[in-house]
N, C-alpha and C. Protein backbone atom coordinates (compact mmCIF):
# COMPACT_ATOMS: atom_id res chain seq x y z
N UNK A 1 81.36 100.24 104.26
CA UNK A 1 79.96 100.47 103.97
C UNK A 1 79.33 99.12 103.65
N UNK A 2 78.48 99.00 103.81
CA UNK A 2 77.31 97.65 104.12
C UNK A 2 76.96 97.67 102.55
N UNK A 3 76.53 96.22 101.96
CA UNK A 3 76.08 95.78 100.84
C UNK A 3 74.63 96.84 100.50
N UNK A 4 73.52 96.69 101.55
CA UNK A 4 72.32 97.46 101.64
C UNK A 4 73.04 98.91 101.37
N UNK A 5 73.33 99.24 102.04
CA UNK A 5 73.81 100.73 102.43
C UNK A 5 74.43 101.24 100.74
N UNK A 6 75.39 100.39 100.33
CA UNK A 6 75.59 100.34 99.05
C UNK A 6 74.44 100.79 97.67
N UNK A 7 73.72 99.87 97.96
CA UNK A 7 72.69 99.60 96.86
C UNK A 7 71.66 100.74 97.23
N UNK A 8 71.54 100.95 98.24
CA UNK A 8 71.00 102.69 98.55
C UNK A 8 71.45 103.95 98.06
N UNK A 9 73.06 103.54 97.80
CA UNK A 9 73.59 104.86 97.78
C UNK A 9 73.46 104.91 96.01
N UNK A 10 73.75 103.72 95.13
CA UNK A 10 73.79 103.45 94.00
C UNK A 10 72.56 104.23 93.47
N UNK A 11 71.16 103.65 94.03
CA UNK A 11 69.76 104.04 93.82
C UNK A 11 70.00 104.96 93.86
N UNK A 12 70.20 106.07 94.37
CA UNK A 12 69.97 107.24 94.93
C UNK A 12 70.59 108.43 93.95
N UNK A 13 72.11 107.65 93.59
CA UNK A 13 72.86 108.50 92.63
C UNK A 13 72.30 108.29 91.34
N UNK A 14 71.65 106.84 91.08
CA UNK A 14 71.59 106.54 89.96
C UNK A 14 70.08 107.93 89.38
N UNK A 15 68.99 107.76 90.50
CA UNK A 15 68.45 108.76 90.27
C UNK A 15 68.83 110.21 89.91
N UNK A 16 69.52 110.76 90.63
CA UNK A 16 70.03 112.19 90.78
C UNK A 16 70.53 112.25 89.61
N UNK A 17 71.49 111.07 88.99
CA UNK A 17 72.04 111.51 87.83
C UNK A 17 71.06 111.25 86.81
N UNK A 18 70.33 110.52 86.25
CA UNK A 18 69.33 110.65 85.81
C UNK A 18 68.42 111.95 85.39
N UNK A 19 68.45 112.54 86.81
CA UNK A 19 67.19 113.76 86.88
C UNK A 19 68.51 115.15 85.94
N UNK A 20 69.63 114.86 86.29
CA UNK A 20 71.06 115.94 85.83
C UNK A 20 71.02 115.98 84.36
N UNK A 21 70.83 114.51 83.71
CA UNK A 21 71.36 114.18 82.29
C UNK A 21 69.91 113.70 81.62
N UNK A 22 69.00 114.29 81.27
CA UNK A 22 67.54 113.49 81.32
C UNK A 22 67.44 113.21 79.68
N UNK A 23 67.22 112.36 79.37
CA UNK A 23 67.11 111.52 78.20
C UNK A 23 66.71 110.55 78.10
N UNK A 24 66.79 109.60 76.97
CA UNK A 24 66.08 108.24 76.46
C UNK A 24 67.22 107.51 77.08
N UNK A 25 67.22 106.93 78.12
CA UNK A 25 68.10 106.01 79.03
C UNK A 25 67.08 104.32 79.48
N UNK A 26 67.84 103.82 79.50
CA UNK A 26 67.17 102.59 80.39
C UNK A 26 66.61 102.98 81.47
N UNK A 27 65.49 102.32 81.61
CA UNK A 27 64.42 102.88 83.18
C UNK A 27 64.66 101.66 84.30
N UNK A 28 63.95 101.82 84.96
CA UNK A 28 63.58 100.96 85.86
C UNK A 28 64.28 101.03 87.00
N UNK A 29 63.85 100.38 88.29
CA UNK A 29 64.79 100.82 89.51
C UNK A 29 66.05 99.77 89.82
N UNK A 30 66.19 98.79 88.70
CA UNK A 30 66.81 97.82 89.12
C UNK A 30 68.01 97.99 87.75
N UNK A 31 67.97 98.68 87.11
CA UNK A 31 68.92 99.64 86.01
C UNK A 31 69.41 100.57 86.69
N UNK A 32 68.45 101.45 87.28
CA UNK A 32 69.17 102.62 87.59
C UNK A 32 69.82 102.37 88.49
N UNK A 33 69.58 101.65 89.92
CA UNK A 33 70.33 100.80 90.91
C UNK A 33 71.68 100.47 90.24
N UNK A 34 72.18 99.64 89.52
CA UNK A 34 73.15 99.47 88.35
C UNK A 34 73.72 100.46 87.66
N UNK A 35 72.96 101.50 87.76
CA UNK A 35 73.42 102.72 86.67
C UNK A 35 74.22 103.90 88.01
N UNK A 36 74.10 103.23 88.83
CA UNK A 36 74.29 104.41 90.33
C UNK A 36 75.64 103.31 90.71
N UNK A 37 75.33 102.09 91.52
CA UNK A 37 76.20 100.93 91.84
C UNK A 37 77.41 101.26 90.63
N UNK A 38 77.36 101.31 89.50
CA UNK A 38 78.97 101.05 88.69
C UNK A 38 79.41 102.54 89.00
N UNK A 39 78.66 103.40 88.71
CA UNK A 39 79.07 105.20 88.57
C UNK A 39 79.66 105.20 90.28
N UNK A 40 79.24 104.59 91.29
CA UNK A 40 80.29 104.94 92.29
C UNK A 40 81.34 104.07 92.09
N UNK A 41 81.48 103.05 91.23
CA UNK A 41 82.40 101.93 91.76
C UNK A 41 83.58 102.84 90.57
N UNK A 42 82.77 103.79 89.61
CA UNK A 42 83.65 104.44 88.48
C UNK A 42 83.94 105.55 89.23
N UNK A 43 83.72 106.23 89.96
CA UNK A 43 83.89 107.64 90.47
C UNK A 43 84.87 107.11 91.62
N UNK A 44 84.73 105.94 92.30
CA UNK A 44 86.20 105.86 93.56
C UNK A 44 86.67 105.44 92.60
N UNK A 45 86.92 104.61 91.86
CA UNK A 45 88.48 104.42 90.54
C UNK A 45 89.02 105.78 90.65
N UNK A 46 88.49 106.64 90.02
CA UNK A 46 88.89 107.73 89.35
C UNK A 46 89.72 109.10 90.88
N UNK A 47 88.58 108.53 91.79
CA UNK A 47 88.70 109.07 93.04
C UNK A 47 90.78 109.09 93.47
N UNK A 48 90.44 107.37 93.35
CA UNK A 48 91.57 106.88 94.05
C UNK A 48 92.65 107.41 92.94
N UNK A 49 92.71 106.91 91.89
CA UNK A 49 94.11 107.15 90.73
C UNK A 49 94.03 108.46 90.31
N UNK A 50 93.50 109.71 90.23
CA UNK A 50 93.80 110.77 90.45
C UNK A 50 94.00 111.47 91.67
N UNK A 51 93.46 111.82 92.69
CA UNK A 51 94.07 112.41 93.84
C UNK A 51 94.32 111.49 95.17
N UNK A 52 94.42 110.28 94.62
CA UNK A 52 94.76 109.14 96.17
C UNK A 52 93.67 109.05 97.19
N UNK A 53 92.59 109.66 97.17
CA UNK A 53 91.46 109.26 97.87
C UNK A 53 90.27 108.12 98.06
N UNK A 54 89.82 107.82 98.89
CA UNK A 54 89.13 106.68 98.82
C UNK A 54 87.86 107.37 99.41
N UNK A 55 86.76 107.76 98.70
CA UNK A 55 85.27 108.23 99.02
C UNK A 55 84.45 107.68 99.25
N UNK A 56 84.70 106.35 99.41
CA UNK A 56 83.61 105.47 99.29
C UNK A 56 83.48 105.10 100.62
N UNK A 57 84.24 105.15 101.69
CA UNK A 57 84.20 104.59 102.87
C UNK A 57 82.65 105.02 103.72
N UNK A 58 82.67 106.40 103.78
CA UNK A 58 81.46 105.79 104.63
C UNK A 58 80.34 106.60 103.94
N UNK A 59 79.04 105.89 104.73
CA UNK A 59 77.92 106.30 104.03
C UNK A 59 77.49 108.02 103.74
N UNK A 60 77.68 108.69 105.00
CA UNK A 60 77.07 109.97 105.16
C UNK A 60 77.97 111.36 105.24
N UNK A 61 79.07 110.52 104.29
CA UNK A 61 80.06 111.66 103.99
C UNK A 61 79.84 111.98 102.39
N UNK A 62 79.78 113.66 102.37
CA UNK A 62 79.64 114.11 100.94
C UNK A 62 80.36 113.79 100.08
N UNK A 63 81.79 113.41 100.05
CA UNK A 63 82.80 112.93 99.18
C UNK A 63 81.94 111.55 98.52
N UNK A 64 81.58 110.58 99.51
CA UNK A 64 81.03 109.43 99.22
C UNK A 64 79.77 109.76 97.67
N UNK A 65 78.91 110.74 98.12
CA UNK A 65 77.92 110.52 97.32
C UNK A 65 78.26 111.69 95.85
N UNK A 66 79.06 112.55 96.18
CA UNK A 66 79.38 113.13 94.73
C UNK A 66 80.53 112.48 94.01
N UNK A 67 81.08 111.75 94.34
CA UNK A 67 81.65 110.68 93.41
C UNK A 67 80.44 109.55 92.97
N UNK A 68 79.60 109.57 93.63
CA UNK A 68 79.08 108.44 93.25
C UNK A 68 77.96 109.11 92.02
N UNK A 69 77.34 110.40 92.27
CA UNK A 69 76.80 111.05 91.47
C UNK A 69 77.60 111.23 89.69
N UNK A 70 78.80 111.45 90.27
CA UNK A 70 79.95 111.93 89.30
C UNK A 70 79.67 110.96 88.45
N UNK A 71 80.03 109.71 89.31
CA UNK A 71 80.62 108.48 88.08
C UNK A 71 79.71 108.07 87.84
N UNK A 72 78.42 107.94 88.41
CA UNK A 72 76.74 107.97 87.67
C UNK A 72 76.69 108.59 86.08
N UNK A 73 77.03 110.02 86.28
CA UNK A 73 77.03 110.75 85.23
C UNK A 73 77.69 110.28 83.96
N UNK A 74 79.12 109.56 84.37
CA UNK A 74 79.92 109.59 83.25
C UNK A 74 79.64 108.34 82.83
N UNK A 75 79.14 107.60 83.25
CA UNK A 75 78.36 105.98 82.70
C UNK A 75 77.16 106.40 81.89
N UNK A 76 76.47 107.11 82.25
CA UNK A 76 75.47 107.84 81.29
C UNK A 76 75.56 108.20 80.56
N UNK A 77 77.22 109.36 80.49
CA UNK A 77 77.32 110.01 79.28
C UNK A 77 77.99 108.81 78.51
N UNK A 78 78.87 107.66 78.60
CA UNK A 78 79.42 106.75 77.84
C UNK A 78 78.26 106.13 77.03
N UNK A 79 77.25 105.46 77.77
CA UNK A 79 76.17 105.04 77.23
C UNK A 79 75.56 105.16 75.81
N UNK A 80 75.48 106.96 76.47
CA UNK A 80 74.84 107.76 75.00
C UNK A 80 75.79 107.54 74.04
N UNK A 81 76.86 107.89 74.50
CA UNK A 81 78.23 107.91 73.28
C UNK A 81 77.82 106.74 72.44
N UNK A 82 77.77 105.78 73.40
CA UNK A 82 77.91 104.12 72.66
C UNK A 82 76.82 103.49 71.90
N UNK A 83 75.39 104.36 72.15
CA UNK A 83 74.18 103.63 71.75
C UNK A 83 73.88 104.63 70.85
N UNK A 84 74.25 106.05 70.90
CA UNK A 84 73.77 107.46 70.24
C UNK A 84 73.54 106.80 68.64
N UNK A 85 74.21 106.45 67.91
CA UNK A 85 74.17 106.07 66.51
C UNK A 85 72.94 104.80 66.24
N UNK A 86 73.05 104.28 67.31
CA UNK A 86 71.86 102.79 66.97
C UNK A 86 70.70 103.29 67.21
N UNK A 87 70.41 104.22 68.36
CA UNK A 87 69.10 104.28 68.37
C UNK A 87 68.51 105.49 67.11
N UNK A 88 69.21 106.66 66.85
CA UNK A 88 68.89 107.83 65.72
C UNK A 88 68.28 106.61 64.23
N UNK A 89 69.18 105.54 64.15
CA UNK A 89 68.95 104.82 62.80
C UNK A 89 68.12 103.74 62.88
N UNK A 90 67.81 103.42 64.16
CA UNK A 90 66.88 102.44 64.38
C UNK A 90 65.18 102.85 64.37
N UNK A 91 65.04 104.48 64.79
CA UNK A 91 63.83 105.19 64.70
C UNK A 91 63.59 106.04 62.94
N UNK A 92 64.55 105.72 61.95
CA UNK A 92 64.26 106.16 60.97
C UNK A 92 63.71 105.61 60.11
């Protein structure tokens, strides 16, 4: 898969997961781009060392983009995990 093609697919998940998990998250399209880009690069990890698959290969296969959705998600949910306490005490 192509660098462009990449950063499309990143965008794309980064949205979707976004719209799945909706909260006080970092905005912008060049975050969420980043927030999509690691969640696939976390979802083929997880892809590959649990059932030996590699999803990432091509663009317009469904495996490709629900891992990439997946591991979107779970960067999101880490996030919250990690920031959840700073931001509750920072607005009090």
């Amino acid at each position: 898969m192509g660098i462009i093609a990449f950063l499309i697919l990143g965008l794309v998940a980064g949205v979707i997961a976004k719209a799945i998990m909706p909260g006080d998250d970092p905005g912008g399209i060049i975050v969420t781009t980043i927030i999509g880009v690691v969640g696939a690069l976390i979802g083929g990890f997880l892809a590959a060392a649990l059932f030996d698959a590699h999803p990432l290969d091509d663009f317009f296969d469904v495996s490709t983009w629900v891992t990439a959705i997946f591991g979107a998600i779970i960067l999101l949910a880490i996030y919250r995990v990690v920031t959840g306490d700073r931001r509750r005490t920072a607005s009090i």
